[in-house]
PDB file of N, CA and C in Angstrom:
ATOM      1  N   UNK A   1     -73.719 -14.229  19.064  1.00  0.00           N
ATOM      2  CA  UNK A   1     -72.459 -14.027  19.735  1.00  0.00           C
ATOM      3  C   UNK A   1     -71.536 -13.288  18.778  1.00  0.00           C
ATOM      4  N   UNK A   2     -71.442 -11.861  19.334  1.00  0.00           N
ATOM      5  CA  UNK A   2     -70.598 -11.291  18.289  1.00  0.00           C
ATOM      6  C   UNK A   2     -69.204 -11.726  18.709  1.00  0.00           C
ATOM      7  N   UNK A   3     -68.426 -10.894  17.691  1.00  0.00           N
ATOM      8  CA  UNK A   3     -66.636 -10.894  18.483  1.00  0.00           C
ATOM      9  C   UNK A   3     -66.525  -9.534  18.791  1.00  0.00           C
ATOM     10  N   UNK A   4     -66.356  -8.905  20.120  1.00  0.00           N
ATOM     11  CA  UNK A   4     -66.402  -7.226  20.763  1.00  0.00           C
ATOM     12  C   UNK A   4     -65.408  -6.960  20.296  1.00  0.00           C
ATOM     13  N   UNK A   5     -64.355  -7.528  20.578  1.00  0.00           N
ATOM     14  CA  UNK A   5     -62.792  -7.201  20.251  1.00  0.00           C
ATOM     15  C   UNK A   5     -62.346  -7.772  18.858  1.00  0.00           C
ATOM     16  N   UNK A   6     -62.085  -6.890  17.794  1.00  0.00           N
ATOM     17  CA  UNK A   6     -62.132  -7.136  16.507  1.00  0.00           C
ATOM     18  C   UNK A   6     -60.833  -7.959  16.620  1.00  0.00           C
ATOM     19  N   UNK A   7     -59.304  -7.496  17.672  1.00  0.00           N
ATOM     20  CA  UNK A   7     -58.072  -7.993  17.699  1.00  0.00           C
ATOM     21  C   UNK A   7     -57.831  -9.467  18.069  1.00  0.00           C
ATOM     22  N   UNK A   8     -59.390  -9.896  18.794  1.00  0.00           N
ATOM     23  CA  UNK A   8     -59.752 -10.846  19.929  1.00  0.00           C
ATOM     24  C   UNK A   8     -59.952 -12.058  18.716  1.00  0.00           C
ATOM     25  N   UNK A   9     -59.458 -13.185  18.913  1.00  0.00           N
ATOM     26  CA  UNK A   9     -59.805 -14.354  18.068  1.00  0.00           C
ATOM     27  C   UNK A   9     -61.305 -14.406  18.231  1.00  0.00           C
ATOM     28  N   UNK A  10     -61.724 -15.263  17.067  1.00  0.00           N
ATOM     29  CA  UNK A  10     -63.094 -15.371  16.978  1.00  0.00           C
ATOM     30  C   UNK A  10     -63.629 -17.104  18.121  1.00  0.00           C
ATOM     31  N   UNK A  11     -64.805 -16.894  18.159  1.00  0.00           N
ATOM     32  CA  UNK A  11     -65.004 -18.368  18.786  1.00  0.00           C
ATOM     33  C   UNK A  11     -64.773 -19.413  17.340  1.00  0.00           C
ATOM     34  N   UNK A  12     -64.868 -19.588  16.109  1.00  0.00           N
ATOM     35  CA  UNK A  12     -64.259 -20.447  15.320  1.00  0.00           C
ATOM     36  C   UNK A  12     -62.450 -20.204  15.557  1.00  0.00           C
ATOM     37  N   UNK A  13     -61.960 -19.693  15.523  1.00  0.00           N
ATOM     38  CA  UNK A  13     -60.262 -19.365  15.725  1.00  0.00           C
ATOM     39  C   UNK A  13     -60.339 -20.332  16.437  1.00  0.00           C
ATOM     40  N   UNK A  14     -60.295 -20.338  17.976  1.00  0.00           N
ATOM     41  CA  UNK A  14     -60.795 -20.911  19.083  1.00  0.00           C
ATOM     42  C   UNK A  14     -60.654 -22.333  18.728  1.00  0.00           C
ATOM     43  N   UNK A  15     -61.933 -22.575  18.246  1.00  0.00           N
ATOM     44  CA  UNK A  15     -62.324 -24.047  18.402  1.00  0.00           C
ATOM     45  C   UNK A  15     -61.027 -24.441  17.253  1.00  0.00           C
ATOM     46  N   UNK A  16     -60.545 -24.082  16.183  1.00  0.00           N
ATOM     47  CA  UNK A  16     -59.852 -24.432  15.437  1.00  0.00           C
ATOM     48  C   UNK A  16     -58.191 -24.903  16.058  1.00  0.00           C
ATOM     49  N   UNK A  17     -58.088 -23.459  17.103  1.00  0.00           N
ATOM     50  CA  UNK A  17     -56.836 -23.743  17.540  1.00  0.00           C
ATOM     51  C   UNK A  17     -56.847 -24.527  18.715  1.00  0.00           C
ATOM     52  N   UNK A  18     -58.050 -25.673  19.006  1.00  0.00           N
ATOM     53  CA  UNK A  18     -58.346 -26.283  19.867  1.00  0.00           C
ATOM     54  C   UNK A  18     -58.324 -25.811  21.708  1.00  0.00           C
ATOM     55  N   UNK A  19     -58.564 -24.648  21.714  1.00  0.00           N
ATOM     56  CA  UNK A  19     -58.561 -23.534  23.134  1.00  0.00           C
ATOM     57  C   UNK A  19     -59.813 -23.900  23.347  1.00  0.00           C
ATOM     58  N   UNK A  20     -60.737 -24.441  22.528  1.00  0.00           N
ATOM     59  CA  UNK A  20     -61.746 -24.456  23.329  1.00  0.00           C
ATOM     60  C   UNK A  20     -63.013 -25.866  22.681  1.00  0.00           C
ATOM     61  N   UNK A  21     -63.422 -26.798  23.449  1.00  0.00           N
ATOM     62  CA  UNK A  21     -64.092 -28.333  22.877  1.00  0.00           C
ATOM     63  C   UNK A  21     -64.882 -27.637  21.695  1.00  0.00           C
ATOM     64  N   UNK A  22     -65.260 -29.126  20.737  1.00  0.00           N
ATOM     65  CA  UNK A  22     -66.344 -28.711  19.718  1.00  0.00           C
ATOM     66  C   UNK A  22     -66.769 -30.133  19.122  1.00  0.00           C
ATOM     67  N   UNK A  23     -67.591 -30.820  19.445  1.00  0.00           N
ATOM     68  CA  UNK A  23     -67.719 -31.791  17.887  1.00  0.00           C
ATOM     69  C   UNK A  23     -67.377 -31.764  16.791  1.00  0.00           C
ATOM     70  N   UNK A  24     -66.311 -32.703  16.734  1.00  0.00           N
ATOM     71  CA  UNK A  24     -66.032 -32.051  15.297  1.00  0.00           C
ATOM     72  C   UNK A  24     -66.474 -33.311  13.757  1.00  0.00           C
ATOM     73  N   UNK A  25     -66.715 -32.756  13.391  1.00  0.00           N
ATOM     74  CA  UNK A  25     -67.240 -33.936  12.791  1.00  0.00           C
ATOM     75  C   UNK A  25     -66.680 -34.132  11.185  1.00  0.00           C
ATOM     76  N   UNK A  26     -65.800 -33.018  10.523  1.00  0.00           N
ATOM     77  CA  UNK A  26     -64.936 -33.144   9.534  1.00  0.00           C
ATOM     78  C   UNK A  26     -63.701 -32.639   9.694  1.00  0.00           C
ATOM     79  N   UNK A  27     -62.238 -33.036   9.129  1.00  0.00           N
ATOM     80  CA  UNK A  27     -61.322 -31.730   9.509  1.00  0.00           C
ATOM     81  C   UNK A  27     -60.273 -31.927   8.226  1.00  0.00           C
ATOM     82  N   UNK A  28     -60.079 -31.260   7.384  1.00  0.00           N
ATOM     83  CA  UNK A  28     -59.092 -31.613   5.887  1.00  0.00           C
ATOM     84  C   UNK A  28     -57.752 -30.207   6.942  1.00  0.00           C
ATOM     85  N   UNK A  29     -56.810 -29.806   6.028  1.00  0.00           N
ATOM     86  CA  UNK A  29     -55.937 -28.958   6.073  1.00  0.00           C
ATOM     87  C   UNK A  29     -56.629 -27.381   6.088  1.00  0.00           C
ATOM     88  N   UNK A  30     -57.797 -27.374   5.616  1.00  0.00           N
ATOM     89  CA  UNK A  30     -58.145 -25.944   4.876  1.00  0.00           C
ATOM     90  C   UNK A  30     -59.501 -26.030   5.764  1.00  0.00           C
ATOM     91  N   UNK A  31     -60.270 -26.839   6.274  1.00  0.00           N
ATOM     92  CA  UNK A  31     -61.285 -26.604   6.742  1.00  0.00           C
ATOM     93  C   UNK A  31     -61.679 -27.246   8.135  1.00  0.00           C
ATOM     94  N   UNK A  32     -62.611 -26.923   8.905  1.00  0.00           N
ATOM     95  CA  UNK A  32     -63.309 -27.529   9.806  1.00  0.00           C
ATOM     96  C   UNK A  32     -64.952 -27.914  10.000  1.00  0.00           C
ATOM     97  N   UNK A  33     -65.354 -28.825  10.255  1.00  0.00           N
ATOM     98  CA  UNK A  33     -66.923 -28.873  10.160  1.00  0.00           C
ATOM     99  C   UNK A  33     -67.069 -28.935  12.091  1.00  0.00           C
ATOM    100  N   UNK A  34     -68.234 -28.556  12.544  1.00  0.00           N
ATOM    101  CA  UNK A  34     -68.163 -29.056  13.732  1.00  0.00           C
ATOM    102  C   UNK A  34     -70.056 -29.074  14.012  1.00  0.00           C
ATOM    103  N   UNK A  35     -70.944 -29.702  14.827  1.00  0.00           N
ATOM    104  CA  UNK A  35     -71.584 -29.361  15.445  1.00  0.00           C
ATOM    105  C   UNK A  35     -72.033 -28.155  16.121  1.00  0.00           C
ATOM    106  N   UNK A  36     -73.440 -27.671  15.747  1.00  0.00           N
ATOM    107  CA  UNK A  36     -73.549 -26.033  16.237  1.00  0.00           C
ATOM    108  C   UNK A  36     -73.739 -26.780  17.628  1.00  0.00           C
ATOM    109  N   UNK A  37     -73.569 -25.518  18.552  1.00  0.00           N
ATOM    110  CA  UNK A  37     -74.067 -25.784  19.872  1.00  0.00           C
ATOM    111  C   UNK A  37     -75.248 -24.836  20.170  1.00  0.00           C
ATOM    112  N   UNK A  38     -76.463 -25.045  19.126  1.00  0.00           N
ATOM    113  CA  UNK A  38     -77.304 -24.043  19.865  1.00  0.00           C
ATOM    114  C   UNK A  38     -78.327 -24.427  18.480  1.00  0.00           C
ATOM    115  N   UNK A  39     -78.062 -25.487  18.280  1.00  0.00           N
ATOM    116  CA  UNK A  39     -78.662 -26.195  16.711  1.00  0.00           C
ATOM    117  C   UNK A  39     -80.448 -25.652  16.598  1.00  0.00           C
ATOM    118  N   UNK A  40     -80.447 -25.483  15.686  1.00  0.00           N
ATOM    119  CA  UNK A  40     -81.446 -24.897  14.402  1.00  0.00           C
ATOM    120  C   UNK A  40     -82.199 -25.937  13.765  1.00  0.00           C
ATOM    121  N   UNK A  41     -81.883 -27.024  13.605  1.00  0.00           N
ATOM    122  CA  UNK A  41     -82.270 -28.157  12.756  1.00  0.00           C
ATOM    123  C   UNK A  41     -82.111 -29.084  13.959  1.00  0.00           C
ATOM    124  N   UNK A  42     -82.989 -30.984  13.754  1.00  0.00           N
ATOM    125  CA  UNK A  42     -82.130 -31.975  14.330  1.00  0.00           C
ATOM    126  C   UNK A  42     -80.118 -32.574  13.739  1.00  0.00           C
ATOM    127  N   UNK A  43     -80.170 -31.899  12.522  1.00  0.00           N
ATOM    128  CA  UNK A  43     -78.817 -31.840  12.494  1.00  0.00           C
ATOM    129  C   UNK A  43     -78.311 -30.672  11.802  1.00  0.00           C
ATOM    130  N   UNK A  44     -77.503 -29.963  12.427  1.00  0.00           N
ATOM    131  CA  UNK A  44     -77.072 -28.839  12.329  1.00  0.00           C
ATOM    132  C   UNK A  44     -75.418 -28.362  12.728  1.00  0.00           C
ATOM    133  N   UNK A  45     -74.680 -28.700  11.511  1.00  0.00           N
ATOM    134  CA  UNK A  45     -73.474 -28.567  11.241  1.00  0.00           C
ATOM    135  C   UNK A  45     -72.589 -27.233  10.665  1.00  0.00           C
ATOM    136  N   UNK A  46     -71.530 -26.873  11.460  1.00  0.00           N
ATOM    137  CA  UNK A  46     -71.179 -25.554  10.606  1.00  0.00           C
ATOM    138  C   UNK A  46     -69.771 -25.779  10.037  1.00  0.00           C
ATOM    139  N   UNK A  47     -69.624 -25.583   8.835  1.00  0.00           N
ATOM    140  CA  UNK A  47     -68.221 -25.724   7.605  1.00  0.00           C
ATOM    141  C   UNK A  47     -67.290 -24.365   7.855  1.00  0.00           C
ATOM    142  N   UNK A  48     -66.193 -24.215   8.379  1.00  0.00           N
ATOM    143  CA  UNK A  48     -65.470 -23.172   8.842  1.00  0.00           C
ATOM    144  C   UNK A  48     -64.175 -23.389   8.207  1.00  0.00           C
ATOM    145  N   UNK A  49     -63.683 -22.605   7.373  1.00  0.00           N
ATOM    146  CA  UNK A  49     -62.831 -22.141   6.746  1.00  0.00           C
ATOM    147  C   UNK A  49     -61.601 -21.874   7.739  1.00  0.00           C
ATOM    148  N   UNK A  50     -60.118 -22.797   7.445  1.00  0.00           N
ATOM    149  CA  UNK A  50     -59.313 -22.036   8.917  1.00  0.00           C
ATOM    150  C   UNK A  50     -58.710 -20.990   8.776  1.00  0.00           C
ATOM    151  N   UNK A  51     -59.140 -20.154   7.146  1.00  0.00           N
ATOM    152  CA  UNK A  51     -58.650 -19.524   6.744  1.00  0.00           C
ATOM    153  C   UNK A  51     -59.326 -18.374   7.125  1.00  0.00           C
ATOM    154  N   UNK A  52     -59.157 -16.985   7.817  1.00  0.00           N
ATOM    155  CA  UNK A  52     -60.084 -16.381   8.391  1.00  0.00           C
ATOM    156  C   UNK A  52     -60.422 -15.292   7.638  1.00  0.00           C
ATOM    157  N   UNK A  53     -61.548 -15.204   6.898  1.00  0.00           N
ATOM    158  CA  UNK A  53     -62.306 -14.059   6.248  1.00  0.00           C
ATOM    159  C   UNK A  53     -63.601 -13.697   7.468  1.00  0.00           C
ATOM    160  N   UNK A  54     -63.827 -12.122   7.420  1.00  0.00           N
ATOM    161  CA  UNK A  54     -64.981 -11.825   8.296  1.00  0.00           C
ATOM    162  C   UNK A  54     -66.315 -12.425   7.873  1.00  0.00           C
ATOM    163  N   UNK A  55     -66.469 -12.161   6.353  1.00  0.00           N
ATOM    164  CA  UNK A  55     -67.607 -12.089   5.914  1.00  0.00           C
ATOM    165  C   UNK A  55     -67.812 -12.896   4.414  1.00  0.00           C
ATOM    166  N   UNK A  56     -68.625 -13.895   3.984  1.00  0.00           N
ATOM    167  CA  UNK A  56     -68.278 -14.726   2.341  1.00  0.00           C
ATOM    168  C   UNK A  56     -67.841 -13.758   1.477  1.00  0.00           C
ATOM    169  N   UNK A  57     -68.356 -12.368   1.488  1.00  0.00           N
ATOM    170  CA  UNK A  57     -68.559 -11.697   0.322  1.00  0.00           C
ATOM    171  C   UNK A  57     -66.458 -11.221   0.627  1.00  0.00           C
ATOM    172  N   UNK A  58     -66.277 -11.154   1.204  1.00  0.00           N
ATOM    173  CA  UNK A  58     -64.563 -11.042   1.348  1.00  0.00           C
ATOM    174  C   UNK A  58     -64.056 -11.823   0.504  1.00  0.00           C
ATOM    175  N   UNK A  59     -64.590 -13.071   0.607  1.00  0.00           N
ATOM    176  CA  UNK A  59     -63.427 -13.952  -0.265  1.00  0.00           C
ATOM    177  C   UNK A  59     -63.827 -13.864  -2.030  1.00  0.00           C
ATOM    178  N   UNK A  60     -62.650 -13.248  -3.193  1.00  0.00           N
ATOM    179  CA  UNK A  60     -62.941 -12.708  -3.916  1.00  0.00           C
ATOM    180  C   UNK A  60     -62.210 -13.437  -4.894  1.00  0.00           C
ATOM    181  N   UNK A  61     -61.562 -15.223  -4.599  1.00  0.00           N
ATOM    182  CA  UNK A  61     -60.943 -15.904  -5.619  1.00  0.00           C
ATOM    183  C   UNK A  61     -61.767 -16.737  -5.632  1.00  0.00           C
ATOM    184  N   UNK A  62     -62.545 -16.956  -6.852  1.00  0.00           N
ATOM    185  CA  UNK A  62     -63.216 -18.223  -7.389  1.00  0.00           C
ATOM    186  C   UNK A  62     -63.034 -19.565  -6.704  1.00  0.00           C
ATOM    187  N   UNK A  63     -61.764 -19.959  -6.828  1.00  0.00           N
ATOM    188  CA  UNK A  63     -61.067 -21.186  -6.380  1.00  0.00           C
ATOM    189  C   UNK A  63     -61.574 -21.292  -5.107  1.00  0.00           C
ATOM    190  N   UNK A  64     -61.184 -20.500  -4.242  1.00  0.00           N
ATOM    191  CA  UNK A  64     -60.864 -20.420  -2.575  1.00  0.00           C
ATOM    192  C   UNK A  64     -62.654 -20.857  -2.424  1.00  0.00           C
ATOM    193  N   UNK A  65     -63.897 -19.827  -3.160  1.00  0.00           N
ATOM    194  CA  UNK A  65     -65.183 -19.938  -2.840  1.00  0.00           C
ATOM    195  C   UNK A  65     -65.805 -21.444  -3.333  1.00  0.00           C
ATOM    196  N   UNK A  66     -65.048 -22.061  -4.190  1.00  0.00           N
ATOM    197  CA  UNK A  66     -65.539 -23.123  -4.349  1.00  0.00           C
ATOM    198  C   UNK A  66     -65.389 -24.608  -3.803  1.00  0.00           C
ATOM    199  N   UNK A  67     -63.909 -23.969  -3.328  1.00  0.00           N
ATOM    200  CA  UNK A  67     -63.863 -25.667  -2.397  1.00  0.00           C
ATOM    201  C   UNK A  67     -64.153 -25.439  -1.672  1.00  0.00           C
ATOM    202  N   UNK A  68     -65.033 -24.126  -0.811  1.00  0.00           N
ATOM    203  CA  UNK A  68     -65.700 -24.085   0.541  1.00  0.00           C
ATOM    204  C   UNK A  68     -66.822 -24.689   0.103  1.00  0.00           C
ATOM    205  N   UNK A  69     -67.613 -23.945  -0.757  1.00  0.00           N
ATOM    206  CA  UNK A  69     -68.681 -24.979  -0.855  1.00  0.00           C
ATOM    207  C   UNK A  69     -68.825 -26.426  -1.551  1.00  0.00           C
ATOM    208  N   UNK A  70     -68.171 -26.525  -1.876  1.00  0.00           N
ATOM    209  CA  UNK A  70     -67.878 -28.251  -2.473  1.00  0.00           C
ATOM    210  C   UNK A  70     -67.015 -28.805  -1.069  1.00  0.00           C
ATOM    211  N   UNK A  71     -66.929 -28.355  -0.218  1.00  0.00           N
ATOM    212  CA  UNK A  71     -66.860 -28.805   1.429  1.00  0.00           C
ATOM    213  C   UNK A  71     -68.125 -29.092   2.189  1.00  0.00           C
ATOM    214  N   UNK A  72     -68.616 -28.278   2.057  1.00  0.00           N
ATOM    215  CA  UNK A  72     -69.957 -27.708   2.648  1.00  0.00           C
ATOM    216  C   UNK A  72     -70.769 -29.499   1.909  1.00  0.00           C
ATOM    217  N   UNK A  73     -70.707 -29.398   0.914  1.00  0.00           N
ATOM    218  CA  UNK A  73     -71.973 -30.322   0.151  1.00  0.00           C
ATOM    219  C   UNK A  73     -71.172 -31.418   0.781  1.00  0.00           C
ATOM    220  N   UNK A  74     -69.487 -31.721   0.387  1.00  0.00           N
ATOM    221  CA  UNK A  74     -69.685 -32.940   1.131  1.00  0.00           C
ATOM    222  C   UNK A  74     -69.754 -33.536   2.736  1.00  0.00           C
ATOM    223  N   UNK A  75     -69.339 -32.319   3.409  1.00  0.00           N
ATOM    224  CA  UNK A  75     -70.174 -32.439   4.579  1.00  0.00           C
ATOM    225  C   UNK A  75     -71.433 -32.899   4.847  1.00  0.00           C
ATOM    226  N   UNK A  76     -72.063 -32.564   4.360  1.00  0.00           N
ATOM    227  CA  UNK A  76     -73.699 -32.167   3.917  1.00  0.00           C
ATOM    228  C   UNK A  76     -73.772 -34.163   3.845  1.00  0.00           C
ATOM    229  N   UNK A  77     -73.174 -34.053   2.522  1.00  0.00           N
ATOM    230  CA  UNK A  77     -73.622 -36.009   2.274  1.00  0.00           C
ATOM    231  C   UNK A  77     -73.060 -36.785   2.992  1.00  0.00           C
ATOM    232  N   UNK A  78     -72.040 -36.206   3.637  1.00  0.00           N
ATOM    233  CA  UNK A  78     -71.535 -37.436   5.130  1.00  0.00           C
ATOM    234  C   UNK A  78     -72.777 -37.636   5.973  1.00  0.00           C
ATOM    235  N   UNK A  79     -73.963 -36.584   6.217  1.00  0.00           N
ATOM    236  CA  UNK A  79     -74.115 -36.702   7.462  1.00  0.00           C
ATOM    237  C   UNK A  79     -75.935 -36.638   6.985  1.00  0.00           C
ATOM    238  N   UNK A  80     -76.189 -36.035   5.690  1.00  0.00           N
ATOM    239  CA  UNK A  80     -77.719 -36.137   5.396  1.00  0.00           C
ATOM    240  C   UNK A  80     -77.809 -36.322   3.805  1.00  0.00           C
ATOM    241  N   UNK A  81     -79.167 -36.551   4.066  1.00  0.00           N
ATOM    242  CA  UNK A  81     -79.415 -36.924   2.429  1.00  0.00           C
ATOM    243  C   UNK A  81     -80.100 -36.090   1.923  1.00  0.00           C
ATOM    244  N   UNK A  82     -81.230 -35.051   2.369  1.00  0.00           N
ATOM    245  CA  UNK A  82     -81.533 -33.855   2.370  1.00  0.00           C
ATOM    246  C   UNK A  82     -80.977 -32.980   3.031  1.00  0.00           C
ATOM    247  N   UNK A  83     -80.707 -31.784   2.753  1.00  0.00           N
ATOM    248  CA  UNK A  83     -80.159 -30.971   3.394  1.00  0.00           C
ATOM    249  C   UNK A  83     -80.500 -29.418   2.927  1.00  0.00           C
ATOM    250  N   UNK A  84     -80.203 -28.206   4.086  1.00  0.00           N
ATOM    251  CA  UNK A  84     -80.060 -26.843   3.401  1.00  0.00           C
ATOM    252  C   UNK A  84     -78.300 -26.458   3.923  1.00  0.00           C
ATOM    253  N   UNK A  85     -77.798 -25.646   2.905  1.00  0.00           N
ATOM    254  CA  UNK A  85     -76.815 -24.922   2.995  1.00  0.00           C
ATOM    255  C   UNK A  85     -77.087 -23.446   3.120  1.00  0.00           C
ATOM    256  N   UNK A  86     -76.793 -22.439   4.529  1.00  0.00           N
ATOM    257  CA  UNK A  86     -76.801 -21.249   4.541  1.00  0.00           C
ATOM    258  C   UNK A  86     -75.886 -20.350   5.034  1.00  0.00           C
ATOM    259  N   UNK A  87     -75.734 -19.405   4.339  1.00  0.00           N
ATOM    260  CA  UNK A  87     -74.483 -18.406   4.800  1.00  0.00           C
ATOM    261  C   UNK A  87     -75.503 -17.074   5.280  1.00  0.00           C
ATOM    262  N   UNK A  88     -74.912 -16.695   6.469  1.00  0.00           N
ATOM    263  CA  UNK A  88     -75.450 -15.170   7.232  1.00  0.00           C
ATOM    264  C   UNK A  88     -74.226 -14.337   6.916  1.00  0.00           C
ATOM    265  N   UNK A  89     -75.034 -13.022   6.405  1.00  0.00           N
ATOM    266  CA  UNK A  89     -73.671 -12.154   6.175  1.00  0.00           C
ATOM    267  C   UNK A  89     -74.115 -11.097   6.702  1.00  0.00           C
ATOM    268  N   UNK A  90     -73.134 -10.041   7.312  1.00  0.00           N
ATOM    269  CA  UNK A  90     -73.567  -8.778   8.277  1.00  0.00           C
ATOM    270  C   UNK A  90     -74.435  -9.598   9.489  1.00  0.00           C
ATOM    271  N   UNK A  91     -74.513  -8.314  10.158  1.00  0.00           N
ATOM    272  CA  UNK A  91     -75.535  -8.518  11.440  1.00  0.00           C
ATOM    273  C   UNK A  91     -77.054  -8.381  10.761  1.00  0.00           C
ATOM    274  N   UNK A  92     -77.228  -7.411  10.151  1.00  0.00           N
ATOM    275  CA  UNK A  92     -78.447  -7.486   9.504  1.00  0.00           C
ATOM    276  C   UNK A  92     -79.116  -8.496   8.769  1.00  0.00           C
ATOM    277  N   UNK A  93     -77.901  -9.843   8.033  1.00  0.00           N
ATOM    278  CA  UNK A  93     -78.284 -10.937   7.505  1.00  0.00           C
ATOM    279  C   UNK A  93     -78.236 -12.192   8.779  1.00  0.00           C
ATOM    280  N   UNK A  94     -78.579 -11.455   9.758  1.00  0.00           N
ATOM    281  CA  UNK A  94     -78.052 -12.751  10.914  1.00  0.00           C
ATOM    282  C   UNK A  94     -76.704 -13.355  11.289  1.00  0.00           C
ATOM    283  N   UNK A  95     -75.433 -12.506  10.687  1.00  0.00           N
ATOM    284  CA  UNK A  95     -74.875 -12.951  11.013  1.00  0.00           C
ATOM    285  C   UNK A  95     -73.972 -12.955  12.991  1.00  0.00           C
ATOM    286  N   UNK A  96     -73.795 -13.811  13.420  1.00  0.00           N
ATOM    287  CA  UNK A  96     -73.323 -13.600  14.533  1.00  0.00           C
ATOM    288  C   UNK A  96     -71.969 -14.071  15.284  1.00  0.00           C
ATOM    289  N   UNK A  97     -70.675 -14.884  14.188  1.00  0.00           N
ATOM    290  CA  UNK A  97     -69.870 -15.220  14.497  1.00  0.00           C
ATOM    291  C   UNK A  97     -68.979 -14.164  12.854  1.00  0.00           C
ATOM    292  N   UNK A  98     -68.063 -13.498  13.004  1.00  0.00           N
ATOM    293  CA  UNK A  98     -67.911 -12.777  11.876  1.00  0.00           C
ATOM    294  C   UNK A  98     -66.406 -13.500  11.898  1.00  0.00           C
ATOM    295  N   UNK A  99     -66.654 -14.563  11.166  1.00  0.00           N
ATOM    296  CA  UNK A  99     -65.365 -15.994  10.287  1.00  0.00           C
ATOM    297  C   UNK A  99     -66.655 -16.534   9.864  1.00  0.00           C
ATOM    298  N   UNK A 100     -66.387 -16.375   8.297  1.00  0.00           N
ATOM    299  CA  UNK A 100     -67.070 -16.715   7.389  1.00  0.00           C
ATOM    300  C   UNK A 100     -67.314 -18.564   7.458  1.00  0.00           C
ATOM    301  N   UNK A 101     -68.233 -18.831   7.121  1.00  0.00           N
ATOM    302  CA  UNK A 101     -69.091 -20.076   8.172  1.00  0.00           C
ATOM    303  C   UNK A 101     -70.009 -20.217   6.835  1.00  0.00           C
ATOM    304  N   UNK A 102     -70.382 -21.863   6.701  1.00  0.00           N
ATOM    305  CA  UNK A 102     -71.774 -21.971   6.171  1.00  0.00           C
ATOM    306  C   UNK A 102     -72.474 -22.731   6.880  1.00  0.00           C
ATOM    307  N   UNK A 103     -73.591 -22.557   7.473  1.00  0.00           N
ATOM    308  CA  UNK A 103     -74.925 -23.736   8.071  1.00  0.00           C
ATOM    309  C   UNK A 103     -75.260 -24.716   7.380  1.00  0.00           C
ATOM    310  N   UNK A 104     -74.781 -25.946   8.062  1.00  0.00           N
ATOM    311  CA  UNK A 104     -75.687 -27.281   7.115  1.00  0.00           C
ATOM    312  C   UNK A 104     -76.629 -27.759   7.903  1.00  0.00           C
ATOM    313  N   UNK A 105     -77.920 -27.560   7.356  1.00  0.00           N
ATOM    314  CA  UNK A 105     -78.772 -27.729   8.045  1.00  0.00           C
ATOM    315  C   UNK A 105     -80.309 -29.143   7.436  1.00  0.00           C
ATOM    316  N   UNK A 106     -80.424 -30.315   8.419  1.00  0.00           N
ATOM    317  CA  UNK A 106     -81.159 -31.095   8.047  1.00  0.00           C
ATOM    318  C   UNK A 106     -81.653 -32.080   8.857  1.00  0.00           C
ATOM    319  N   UNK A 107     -81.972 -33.221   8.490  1.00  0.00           N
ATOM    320  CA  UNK A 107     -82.509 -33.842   9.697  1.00  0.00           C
ATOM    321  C   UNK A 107     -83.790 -34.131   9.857  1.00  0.00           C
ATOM    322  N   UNK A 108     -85.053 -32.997   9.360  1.00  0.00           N
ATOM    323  CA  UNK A 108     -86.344 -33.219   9.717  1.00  0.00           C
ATOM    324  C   UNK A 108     -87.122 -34.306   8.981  1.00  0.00           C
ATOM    325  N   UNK A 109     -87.928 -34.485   9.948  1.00  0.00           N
ATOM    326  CA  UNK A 109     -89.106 -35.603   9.389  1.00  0.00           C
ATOM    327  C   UNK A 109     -90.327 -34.930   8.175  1.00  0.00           C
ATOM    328  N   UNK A 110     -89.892 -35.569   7.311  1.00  0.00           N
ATOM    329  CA  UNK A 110     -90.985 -34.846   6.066  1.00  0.00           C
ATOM    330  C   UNK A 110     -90.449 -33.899   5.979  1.00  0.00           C
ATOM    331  N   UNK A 111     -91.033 -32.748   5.144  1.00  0.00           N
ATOM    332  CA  UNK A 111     -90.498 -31.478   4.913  1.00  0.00           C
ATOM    333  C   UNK A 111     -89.921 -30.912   5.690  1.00  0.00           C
ATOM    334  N   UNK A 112     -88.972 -30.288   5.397  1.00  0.00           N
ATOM    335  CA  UNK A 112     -88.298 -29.412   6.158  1.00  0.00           C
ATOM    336  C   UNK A 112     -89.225 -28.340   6.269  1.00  0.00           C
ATOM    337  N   UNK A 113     -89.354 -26.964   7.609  1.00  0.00           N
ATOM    338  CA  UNK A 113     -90.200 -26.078   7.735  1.00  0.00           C
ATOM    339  C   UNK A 113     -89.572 -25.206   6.945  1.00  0.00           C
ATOM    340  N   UNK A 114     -90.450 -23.919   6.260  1.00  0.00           N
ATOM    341  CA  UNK A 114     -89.684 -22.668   6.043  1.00  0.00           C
ATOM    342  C   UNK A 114     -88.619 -22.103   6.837  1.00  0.00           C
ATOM    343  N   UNK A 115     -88.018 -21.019   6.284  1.00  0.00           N
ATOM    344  CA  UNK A 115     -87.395 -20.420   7.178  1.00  0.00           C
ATOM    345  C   UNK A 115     -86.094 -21.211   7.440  1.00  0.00           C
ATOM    346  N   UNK A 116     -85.211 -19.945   8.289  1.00  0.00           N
ATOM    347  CA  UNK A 116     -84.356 -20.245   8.861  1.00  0.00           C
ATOM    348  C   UNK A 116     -84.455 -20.837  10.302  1.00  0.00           C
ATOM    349  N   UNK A 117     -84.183 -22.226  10.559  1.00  0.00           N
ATOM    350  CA  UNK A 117     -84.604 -22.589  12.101  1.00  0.00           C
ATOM    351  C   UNK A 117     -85.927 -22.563  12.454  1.00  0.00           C
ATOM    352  N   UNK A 118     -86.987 -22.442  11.998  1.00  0.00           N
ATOM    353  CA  UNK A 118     -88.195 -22.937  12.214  1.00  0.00           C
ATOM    354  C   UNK A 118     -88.543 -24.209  12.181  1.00  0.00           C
TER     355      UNK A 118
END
């Protein structure tokens, strides 16, 4: 799901500015976690920044990149004890919501499979 209209809020904007439902399953001042709706894993959580960058590689202050992911992990340990953390960047890296996002992804029995969503 791209965003057509670059002017057009994103579907994270959205769910943030509550226009539209989401599981939400973390929420501080600076961030949102919610339930994917189209999950990849048996648990499959996405860490959304309400701060809106298109793409990770945008955000270019140390600080700002690290309490996303020191969000991300503790998301991650609210909800699994194994887990993967993944960021899609461009369309070519899979990306398909362009508001910089990380996948927490976990849940499986025994190993997790390769891959993304396999």
């Amino acid at each position: 799901m791209t965003n057509a209209d670059p002017a057009a809020p994103t579907l994270f904007e959205r769910i943030i500015a509550r226009q539209i439902p989401a599981q939400i399953v973390y929420e501080d001042d600076d961030y949102i976690a919610v339930r994917d709706i189209a999950p990849k894993a048996p648990v499959h959580l996405l860490v959304i920044p309400k701060q809106v960058s298109t793409r990770v590689d945008e955000i270019t202050d140390a600080g700002e990149m690290g309490r996303l992911w020191l969000t991300a992990v503790k998301v991650a340990q609210q909800h699994l004890s194994d887990y993967r953390l993944i960021v899609n960047v461009g369309r070519g890296g899979g990306q398909e919501v362009f508001h910089t996002h990380i996948h927490v992804l976990g849940g499986w029995e025994g190993a997790a499979p390769v891959g993304f969503g396999q």
